[in-house]
Structures are given as structure tokens and as C-alpha cells.
Protein backbone atom coordinates (compact mmCIF):
# COMPACT_ATOMS: atom_id res chain seq x y z
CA UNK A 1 -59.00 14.72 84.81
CA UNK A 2 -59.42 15.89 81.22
CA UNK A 3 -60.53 18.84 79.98
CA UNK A 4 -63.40 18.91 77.22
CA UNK A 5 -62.10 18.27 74.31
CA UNK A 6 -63.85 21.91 72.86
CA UNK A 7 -67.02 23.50 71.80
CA UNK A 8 -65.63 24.36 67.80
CA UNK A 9 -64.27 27.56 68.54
CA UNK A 10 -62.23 28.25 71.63
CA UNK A 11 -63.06 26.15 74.55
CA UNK A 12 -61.60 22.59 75.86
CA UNK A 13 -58.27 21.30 74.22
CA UNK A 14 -58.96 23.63 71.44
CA UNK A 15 -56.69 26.12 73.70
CA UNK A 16 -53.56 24.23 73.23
CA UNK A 17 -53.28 24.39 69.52
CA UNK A 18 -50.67 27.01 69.62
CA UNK A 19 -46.93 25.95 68.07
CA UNK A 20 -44.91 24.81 70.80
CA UNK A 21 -47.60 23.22 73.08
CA UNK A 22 -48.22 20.17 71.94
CA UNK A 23 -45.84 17.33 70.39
CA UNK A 24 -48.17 14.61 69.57
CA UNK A 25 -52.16 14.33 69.55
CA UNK A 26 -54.31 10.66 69.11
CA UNK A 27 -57.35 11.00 67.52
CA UNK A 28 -59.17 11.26 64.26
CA UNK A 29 -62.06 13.61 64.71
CA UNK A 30 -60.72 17.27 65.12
CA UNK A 31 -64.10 18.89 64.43
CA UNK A 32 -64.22 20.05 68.37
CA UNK A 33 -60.65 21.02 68.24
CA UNK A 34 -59.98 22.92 65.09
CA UNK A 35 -56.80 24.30 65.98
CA UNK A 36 -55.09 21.18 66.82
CA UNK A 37 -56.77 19.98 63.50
CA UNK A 38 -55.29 22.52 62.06
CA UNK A 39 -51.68 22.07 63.31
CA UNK A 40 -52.04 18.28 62.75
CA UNK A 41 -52.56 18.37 58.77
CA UNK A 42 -49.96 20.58 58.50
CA UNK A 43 -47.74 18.49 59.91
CA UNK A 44 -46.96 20.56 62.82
CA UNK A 45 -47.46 17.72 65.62
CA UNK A 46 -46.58 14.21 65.23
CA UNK A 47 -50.72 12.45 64.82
């Protein structure tokens, strides 16, 4: 099972977007998940 993929702010997969915790992400809607957003347009994880 998944978790949810967030609530915006800290909740769901929003908890992984640290450095070093995730390689890769799929997707193209990071509103829910702003940190992997985050880490994603900076190039940080392969998306």
C-alpha cells in the first residue's frame, strides 16, 4: 500500500522530500507534495 500522496504541507509523500531519500519520482502534479516539487525542479531527483 501507498501512502497519500500529502495534504500541501507535511503529510503523505510530502515526508520524503529530504536529499538523499528519493532517486527518482513519476508524476507531474506536485501541488500535494511540495517538497518533492521542490527537489524535482531543482534537479535534485531524476523526474
Amino acid at each position: 500500500m501507498l501512502p497519500d500522496r500529502g495534504d500541501g504541507r507535511g503529510r503523505g509523500l510530502n515526508r520524503l522530500g529530504h536529499d538523499g531519500l528519493l532517486a527518482r519520482a513519476i508524476g507531474g502534479h506536485w501541488g500535494l507534495t511540495p517538497k518533492i516539487g521542490k527537489l524535482a525542479l531543482e534537479d535534485r531527483i531524476a523526474a
